[in-house]
PDB file of N, CA and C in Angstrom:
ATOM      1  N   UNK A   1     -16.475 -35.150  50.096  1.00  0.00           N
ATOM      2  CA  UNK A   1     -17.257 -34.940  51.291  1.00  0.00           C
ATOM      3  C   UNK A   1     -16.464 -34.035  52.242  1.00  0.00           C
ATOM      4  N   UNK A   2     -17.205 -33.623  52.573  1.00  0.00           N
ATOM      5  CA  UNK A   2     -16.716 -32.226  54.197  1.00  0.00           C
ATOM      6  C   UNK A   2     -16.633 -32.751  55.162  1.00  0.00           C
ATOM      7  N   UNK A   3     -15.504 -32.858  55.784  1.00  0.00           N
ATOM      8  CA  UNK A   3     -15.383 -32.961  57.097  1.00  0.00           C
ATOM      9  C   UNK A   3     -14.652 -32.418  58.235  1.00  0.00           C
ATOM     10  N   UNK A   4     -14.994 -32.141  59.289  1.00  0.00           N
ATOM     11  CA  UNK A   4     -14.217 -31.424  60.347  1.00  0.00           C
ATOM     12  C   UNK A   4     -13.113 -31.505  60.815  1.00  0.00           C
ATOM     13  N   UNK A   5     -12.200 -30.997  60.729  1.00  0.00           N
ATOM     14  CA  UNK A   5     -10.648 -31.225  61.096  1.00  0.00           C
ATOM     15  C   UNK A   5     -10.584 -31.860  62.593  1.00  0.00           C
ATOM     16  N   UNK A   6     -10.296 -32.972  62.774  1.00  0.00           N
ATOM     17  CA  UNK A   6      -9.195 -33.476  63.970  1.00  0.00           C
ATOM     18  C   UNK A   6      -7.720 -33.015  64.211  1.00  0.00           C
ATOM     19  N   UNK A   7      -7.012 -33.322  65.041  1.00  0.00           N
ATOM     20  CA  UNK A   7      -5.970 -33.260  65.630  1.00  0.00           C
ATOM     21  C   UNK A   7      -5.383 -34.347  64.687  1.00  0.00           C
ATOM     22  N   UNK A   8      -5.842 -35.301  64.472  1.00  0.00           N
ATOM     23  CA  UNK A   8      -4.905 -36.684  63.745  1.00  0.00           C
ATOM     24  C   UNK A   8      -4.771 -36.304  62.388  1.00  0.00           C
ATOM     25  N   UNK A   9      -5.400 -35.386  61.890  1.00  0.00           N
ATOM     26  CA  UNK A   9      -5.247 -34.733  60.456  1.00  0.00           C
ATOM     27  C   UNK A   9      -4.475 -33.719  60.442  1.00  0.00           C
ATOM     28  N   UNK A  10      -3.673 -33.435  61.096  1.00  0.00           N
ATOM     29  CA  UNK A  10      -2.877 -31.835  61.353  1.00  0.00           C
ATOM     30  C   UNK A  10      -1.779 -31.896  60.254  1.00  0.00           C
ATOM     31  N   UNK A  11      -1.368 -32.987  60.463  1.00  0.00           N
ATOM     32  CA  UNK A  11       0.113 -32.981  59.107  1.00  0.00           C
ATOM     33  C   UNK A  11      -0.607 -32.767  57.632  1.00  0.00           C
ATOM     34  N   UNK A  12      -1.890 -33.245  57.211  1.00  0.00           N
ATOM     35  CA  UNK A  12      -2.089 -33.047  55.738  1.00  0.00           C
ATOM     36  C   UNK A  12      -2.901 -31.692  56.054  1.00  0.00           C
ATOM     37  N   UNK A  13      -2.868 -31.608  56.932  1.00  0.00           N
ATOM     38  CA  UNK A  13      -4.031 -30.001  56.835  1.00  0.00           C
ATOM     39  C   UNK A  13      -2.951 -28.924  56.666  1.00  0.00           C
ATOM     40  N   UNK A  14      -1.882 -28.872  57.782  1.00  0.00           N
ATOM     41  CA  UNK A  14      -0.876 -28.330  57.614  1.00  0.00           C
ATOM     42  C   UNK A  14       0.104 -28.243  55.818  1.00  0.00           C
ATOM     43  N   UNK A  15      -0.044 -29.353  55.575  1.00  0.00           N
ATOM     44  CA  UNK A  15       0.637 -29.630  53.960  1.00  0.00           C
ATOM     45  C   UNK A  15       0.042 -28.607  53.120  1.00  0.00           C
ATOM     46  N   UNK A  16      -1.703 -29.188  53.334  1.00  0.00           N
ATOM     47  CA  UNK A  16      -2.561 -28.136  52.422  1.00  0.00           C
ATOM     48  C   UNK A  16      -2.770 -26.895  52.588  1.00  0.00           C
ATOM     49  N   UNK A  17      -2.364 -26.367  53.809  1.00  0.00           N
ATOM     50  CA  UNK A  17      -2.277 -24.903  54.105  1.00  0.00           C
ATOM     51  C   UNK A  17      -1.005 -24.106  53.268  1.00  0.00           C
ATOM     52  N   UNK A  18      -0.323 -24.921  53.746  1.00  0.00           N
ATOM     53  CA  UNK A  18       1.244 -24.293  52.941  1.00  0.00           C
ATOM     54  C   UNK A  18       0.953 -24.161  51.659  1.00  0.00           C
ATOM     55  N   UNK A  19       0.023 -24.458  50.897  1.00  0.00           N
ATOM     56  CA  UNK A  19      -0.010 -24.155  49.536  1.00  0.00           C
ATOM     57  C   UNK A  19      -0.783 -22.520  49.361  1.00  0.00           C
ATOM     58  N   UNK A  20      -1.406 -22.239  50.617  1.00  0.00           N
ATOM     59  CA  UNK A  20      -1.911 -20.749  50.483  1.00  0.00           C
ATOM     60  C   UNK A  20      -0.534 -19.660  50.406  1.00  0.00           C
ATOM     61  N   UNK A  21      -0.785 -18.630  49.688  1.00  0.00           N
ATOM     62  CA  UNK A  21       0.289 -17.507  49.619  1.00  0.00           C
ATOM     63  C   UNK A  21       1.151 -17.239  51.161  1.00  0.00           C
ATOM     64  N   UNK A  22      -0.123 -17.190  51.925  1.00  0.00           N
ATOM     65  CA  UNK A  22       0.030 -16.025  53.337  1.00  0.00           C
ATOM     66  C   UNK A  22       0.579 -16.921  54.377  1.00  0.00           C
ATOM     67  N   UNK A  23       0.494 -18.643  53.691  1.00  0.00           N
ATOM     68  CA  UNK A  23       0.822 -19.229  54.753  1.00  0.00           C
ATOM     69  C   UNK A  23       2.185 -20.286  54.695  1.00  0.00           C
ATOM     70  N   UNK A  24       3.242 -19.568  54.119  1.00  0.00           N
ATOM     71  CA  UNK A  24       4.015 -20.367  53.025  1.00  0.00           C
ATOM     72  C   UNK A  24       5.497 -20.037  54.300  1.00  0.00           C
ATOM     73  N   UNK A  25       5.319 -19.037  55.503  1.00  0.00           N
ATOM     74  CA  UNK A  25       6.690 -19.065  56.849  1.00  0.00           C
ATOM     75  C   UNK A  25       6.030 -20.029  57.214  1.00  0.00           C
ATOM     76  N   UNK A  26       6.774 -20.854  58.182  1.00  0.00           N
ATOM     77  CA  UNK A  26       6.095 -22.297  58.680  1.00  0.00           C
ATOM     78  C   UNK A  26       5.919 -21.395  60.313  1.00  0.00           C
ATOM     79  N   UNK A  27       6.110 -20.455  60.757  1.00  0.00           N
ATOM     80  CA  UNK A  27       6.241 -19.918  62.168  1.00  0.00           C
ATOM     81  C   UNK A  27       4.857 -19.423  61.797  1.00  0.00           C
ATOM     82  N   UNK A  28       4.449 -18.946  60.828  1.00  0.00           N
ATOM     83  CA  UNK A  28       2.976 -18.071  60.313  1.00  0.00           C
ATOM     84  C   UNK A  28       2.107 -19.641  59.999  1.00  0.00           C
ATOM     85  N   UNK A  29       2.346 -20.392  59.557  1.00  0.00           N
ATOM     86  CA  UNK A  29       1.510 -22.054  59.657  1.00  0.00           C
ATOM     87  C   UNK A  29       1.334 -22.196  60.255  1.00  0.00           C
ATOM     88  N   UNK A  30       2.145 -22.023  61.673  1.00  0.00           N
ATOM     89  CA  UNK A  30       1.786 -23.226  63.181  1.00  0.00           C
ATOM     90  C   UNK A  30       1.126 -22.250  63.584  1.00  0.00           C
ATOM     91  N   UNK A  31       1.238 -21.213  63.606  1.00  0.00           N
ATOM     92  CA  UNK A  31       0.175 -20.207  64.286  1.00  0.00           C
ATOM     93  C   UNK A  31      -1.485 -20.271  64.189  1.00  0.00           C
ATOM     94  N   UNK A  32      -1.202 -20.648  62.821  1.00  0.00           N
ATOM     95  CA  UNK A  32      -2.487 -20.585  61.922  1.00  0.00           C
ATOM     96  C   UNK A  32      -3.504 -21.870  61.792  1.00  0.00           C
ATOM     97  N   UNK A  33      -2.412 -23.365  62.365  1.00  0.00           N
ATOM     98  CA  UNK A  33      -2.804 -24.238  63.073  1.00  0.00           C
ATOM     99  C   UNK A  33      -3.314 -24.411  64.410  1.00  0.00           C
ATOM    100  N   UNK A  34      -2.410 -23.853  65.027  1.00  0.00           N
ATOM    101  CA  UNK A  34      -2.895 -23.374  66.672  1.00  0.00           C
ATOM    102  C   UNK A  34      -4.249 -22.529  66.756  1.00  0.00           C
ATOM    103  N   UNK A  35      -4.639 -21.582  66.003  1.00  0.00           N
ATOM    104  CA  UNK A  35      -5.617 -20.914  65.779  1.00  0.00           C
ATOM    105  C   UNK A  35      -6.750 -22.125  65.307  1.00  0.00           C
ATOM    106  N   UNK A  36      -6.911 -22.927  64.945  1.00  0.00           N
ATOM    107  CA  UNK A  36      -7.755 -24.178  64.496  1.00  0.00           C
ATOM    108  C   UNK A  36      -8.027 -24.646  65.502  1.00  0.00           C
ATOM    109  N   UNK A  37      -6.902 -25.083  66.122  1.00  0.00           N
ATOM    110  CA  UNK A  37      -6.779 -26.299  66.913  1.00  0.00           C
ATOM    111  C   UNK A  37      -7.235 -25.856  68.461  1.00  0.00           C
ATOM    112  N   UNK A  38      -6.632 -24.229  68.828  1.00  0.00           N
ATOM    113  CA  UNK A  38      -7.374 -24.219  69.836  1.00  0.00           C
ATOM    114  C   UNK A  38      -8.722 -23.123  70.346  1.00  0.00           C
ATOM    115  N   UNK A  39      -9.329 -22.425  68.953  1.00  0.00           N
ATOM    116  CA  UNK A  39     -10.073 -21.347  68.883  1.00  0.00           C
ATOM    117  C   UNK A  39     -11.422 -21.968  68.893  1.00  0.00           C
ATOM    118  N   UNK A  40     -12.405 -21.991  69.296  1.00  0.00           N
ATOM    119  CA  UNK A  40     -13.405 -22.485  68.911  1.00  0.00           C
ATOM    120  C   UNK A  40     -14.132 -22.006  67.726  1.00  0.00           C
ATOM    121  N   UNK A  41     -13.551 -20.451  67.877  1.00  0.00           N
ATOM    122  CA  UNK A  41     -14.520 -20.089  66.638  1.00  0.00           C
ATOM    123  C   UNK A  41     -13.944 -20.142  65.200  1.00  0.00           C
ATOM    124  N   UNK A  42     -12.615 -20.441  65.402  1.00  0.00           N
ATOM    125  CA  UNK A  42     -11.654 -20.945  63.994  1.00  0.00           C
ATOM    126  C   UNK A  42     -12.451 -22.448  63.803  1.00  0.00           C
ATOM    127  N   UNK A  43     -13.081 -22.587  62.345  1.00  0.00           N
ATOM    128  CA  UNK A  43     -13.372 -23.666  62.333  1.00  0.00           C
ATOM    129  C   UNK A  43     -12.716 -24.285  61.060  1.00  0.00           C
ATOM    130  N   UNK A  44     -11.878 -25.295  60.601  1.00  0.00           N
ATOM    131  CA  UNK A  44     -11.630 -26.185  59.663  1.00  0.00           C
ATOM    132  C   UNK A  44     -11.691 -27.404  59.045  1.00  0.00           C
ATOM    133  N   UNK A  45     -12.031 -27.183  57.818  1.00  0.00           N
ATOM    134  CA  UNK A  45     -12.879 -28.592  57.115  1.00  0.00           C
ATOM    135  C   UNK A  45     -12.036 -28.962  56.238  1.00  0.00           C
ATOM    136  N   UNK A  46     -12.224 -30.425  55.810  1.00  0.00           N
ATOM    137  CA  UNK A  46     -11.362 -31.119  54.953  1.00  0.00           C
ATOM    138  C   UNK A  46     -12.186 -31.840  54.063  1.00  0.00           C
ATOM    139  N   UNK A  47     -11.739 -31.786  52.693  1.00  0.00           N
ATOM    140  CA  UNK A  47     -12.469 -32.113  51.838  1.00  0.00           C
ATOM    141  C   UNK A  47     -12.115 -33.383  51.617  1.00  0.00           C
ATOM    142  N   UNK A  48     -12.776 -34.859  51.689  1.00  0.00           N
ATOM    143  CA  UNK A  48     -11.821 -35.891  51.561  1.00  0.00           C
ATOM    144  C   UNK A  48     -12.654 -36.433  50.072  1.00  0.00           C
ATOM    145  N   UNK A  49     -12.185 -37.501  49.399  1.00  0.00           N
ATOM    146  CA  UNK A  49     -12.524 -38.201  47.826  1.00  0.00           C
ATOM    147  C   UNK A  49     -12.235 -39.108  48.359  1.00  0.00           C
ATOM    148  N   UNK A  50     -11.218 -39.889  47.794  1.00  0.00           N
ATOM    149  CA  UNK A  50     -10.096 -41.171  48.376  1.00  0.00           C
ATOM    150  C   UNK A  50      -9.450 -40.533  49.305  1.00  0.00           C
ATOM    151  N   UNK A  51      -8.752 -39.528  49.392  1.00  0.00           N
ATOM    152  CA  UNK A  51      -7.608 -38.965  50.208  1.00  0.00           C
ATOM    153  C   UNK A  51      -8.328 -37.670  50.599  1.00  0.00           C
ATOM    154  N   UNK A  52      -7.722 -37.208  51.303  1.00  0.00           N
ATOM    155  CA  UNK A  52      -8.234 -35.361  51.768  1.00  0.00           C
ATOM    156  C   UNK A  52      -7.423 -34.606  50.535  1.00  0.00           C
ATOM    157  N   UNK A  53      -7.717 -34.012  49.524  1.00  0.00           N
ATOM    158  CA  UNK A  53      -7.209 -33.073  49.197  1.00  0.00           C
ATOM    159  C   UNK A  53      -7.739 -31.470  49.089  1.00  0.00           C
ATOM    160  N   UNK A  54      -8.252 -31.218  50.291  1.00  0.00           N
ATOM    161  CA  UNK A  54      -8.513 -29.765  50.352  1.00  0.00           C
ATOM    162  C   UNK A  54      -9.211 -29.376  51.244  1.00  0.00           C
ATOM    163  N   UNK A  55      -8.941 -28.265  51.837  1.00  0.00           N
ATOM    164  CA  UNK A  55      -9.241 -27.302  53.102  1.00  0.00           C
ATOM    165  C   UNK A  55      -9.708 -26.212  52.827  1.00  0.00           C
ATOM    166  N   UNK A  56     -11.084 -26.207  53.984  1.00  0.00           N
ATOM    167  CA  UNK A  56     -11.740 -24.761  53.793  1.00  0.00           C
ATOM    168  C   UNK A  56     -11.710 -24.168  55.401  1.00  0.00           C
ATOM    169  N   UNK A  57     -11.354 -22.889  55.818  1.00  0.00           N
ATOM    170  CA  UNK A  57     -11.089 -22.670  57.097  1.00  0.00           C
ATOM    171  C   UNK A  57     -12.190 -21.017  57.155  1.00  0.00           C
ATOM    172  N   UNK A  58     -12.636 -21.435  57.981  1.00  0.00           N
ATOM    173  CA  UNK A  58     -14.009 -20.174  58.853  1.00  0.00           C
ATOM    174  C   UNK A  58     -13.590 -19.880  59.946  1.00  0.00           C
ATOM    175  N   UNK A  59     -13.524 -18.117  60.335  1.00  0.00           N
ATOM    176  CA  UNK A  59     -13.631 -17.808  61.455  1.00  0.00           C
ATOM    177  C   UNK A  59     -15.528 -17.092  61.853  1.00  0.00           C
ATOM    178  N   UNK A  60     -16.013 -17.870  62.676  1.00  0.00           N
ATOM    179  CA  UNK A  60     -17.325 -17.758  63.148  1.00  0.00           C
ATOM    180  C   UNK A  60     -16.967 -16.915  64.004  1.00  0.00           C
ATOM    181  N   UNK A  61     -18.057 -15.709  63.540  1.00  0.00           N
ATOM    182  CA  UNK A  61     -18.666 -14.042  64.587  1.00  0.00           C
ATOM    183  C   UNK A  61     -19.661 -14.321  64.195  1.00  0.00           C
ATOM    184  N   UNK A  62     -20.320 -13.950  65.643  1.00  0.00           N
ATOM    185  CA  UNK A  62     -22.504 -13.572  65.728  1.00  0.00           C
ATOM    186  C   UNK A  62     -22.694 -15.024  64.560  1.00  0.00           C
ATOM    187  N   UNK A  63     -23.561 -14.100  63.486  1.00  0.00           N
ATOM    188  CA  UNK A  63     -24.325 -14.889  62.843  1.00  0.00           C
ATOM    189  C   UNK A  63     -23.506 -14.860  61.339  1.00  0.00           C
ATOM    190  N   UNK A  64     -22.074 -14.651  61.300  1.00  0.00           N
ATOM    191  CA  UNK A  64     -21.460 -14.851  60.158  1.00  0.00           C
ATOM    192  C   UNK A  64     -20.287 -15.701  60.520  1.00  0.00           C
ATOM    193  N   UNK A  65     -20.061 -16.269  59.169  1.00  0.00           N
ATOM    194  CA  UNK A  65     -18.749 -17.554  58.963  1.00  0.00           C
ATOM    195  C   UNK A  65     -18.014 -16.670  57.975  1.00  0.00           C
ATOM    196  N   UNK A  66     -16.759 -15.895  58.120  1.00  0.00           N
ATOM    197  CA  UNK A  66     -15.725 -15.387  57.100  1.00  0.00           C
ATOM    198  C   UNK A  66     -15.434 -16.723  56.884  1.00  0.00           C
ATOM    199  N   UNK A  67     -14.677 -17.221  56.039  1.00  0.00           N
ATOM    200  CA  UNK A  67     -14.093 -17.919  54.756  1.00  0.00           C
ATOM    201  C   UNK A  67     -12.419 -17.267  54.834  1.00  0.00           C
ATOM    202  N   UNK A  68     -11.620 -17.638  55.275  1.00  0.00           N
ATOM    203  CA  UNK A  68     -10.263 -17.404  55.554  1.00  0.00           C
ATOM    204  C   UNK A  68      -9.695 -18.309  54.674  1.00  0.00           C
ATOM    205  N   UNK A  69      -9.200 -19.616  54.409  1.00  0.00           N
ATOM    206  CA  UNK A  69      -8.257 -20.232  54.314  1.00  0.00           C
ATOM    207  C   UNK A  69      -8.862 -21.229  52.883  1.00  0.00           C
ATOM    208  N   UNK A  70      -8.619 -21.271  51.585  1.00  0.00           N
ATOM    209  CA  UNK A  70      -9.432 -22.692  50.812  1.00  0.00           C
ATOM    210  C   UNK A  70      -7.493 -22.666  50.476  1.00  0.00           C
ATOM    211  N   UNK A  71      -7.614 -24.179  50.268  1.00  0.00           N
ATOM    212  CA  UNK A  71      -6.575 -24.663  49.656  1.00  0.00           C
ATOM    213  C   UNK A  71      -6.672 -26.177  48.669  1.00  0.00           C
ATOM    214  N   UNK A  72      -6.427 -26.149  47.490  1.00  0.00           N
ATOM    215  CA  UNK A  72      -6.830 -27.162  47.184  1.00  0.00           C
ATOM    216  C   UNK A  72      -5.233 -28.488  46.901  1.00  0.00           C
ATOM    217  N   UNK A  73      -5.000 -29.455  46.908  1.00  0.00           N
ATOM    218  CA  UNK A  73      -4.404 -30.435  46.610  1.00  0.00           C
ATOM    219  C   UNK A  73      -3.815 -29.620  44.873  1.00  0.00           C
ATOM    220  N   UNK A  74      -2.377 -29.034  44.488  1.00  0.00           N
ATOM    221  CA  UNK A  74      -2.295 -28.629  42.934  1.00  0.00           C
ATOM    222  C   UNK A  74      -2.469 -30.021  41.903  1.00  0.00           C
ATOM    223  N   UNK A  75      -2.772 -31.365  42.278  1.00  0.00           N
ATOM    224  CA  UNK A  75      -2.838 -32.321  41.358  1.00  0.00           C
ATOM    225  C   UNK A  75      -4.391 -32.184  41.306  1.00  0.00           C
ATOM    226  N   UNK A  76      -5.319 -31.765  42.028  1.00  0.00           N
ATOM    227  CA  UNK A  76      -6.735 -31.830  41.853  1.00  0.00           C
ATOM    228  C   UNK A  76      -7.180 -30.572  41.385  1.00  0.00           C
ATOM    229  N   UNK A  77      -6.499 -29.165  40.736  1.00  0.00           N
ATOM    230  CA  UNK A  77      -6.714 -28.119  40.763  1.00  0.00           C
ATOM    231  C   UNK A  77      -7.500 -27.967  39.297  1.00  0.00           C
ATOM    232  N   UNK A  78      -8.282 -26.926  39.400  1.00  0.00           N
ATOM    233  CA  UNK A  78      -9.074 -27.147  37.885  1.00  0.00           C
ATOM    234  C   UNK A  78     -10.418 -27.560  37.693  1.00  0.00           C
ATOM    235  N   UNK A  79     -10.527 -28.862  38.583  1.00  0.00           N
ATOM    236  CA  UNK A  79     -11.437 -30.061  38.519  1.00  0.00           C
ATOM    237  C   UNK A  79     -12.749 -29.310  39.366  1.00  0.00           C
ATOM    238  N   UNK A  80     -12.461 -28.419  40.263  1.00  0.00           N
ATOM    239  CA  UNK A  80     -14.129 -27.926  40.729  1.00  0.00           C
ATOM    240  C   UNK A  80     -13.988 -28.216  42.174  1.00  0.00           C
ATOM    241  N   UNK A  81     -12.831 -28.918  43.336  1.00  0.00           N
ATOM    242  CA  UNK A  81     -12.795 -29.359  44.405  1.00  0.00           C
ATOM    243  C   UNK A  81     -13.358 -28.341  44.791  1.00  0.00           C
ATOM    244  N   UNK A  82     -12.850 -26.795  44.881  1.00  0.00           N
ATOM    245  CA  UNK A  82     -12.867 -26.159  45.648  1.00  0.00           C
ATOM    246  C   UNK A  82     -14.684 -25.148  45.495  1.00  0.00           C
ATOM    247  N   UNK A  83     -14.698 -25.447  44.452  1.00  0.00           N
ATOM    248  CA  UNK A  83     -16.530 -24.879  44.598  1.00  0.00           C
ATOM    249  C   UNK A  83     -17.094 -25.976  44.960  1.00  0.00           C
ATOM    250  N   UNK A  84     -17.139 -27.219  45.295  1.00  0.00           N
ATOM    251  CA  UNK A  84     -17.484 -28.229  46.065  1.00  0.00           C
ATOM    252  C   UNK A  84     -17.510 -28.059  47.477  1.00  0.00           C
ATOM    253  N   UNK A  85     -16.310 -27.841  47.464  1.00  0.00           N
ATOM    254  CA  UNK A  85     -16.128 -27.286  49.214  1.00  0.00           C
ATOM    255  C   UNK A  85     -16.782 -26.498  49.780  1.00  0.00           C
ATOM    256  N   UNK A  86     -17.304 -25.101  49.013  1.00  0.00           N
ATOM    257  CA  UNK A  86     -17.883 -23.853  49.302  1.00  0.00           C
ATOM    258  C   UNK A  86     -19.592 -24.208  48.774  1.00  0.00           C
ATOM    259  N   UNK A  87     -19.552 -24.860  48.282  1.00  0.00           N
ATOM    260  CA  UNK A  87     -20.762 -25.219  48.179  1.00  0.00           C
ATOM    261  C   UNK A  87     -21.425 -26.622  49.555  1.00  0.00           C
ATOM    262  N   UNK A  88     -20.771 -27.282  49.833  1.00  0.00           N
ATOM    263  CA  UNK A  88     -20.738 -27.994  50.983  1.00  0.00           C
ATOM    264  C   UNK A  88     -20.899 -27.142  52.409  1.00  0.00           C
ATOM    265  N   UNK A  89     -20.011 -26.411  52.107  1.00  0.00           N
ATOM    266  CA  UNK A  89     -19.817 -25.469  53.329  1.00  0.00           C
ATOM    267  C   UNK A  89     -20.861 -24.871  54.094  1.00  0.00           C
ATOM    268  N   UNK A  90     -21.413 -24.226  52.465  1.00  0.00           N
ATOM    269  CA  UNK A  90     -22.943 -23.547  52.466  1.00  0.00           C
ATOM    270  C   UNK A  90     -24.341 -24.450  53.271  1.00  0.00           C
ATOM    271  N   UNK A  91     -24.053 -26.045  52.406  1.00  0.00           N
ATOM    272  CA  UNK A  91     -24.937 -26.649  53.137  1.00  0.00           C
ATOM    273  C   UNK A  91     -24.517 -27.076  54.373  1.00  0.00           C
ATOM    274  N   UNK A  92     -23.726 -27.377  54.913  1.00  0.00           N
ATOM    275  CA  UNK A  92     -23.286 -27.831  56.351  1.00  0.00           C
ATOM    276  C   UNK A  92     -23.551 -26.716  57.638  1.00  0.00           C
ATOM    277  N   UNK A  93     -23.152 -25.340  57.285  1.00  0.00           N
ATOM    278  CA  UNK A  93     -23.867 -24.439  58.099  1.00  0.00           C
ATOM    279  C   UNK A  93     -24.555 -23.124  57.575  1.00  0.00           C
ATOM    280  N   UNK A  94     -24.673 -22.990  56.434  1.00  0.00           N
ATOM    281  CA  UNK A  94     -25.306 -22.189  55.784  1.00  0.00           C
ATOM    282  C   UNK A  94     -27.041 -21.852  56.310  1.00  0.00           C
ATOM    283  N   UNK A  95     -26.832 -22.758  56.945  1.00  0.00           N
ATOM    284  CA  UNK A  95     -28.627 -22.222  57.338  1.00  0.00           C
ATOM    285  C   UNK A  95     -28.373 -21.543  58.961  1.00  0.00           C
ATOM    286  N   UNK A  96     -27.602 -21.868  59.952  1.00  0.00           N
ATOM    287  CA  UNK A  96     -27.127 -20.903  60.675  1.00  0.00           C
ATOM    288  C   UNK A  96     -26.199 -19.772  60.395  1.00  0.00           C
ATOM    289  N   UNK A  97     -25.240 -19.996  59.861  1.00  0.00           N
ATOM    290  CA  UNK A  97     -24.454 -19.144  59.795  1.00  0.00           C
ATOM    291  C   UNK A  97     -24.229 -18.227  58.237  1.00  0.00           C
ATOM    292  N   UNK A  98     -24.405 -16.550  57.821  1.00  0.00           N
ATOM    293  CA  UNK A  98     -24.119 -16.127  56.374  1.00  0.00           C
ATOM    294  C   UNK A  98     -22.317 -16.452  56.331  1.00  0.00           C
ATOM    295  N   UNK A  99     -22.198 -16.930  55.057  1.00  0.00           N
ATOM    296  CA  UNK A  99     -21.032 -16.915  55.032  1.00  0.00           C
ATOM    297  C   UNK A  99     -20.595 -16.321  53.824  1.00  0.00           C
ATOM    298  N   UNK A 100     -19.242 -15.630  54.343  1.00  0.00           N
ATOM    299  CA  UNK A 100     -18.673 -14.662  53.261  1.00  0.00           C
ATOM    300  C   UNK A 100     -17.040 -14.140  53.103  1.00  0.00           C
ATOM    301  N   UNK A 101     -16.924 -14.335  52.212  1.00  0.00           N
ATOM    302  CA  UNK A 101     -15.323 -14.642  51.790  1.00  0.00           C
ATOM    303  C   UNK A 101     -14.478 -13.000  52.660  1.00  0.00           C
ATOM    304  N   UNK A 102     -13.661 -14.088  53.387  1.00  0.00           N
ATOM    305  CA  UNK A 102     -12.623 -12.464  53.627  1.00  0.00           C
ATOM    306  C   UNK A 102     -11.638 -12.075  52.199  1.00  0.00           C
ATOM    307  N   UNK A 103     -11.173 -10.950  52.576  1.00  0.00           N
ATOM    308  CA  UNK A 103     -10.561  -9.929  51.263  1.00  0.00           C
ATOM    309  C   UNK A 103      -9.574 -10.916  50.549  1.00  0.00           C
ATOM    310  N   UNK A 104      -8.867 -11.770  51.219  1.00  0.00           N
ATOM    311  CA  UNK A 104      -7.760 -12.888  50.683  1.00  0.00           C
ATOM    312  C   UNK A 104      -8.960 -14.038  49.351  1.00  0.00           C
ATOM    313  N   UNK A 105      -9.783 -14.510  49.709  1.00  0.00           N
ATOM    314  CA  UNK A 105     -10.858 -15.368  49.322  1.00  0.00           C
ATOM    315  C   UNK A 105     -11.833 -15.146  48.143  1.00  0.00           C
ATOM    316  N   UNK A 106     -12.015 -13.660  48.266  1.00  0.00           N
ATOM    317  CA  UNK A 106     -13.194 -13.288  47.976  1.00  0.00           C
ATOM    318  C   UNK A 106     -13.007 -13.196  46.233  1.00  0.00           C
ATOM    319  N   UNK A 107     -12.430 -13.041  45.423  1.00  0.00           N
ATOM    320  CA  UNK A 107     -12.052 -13.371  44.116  1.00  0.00           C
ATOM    321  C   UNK A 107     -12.449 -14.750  43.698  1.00  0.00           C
ATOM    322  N   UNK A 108     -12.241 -15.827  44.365  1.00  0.00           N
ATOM    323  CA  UNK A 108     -12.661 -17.232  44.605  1.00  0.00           C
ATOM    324  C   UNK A 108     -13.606 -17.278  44.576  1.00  0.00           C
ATOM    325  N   UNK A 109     -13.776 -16.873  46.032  1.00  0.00           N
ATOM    326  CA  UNK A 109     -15.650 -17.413  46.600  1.00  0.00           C
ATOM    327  C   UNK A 109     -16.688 -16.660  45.287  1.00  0.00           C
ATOM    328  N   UNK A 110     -16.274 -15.691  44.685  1.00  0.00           N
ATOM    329  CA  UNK A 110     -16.873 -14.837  44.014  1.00  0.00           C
ATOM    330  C   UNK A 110     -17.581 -15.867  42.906  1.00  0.00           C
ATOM    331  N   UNK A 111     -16.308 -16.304  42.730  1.00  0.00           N
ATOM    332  CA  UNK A 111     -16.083 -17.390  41.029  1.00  0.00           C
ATOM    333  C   UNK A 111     -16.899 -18.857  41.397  1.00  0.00           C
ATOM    334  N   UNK A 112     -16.978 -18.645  42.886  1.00  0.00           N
ATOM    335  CA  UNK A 112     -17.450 -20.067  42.942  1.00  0.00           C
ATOM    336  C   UNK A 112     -18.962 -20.021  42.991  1.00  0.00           C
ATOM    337  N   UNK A 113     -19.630 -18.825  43.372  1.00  0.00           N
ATOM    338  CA  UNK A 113     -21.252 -18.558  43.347  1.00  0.00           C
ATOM    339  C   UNK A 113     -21.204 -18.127  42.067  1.00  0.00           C
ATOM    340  N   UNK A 114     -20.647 -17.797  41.185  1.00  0.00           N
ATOM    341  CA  UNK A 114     -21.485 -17.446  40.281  1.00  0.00           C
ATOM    342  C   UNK A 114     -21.787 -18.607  38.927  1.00  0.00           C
ATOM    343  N   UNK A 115     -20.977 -19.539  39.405  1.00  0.00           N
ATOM    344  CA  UNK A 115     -20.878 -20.567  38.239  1.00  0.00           C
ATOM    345  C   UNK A 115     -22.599 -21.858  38.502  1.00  0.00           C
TER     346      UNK A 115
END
């Protein structure tokens, strides 16, 4: 299930970020947290099962949601979390907002609509 990042989730969101390439300086993490935490239009979701293992992060312009940030848990990797997520995503604001993978993503998001 999808859900919206809190403040009380920052340490596993933060964990699961660090597993992205771009976000692996921790000075380039907190930034990239701060950008969540205090942007309105940075928006971040957490994928929870039993535990949260995975993050999908949107920056909202006009009437589009870029797709910045998926990270999945590497013990859940394989299994489909992350076209779950993007497929969730879709339904959670997909009827307001087009959403579409930035240049980092878009290899992914690609793989994840077409399956």
């Amino acid at each position: 299930m999808l859900i919206r990042y809190k403040k009380s989730y920052e340490k596993i969101a933060m964990g699961l970020l660090s597993f992205v390439p771009t976000e692996k300086d921790l000075k380039k993490l907190r930034q990239t947290m701060k950008r969540y935490d205090e942007e309105n239009d940075w928006q971040l979701f957490l994928w929870r099962e039993e535990d949260i293992i995975g993050i999908i992060g949107v920056k909202l312009e006009g009437n589009r949601a870029e797709i910045h940030h998926v990270s999945v848990n590497p013990s859940y990797r394989g299994q489909g979390v992350g076209k779950k997520m993007v497929d969730s995503l879709h339904r959670i604001i997909g009827e307001k907002y087009t959403i579409i993978p930035a240049k980092q993503v878009s290899d992914f998001y690609e793989s994840c609509i077409k399956k």
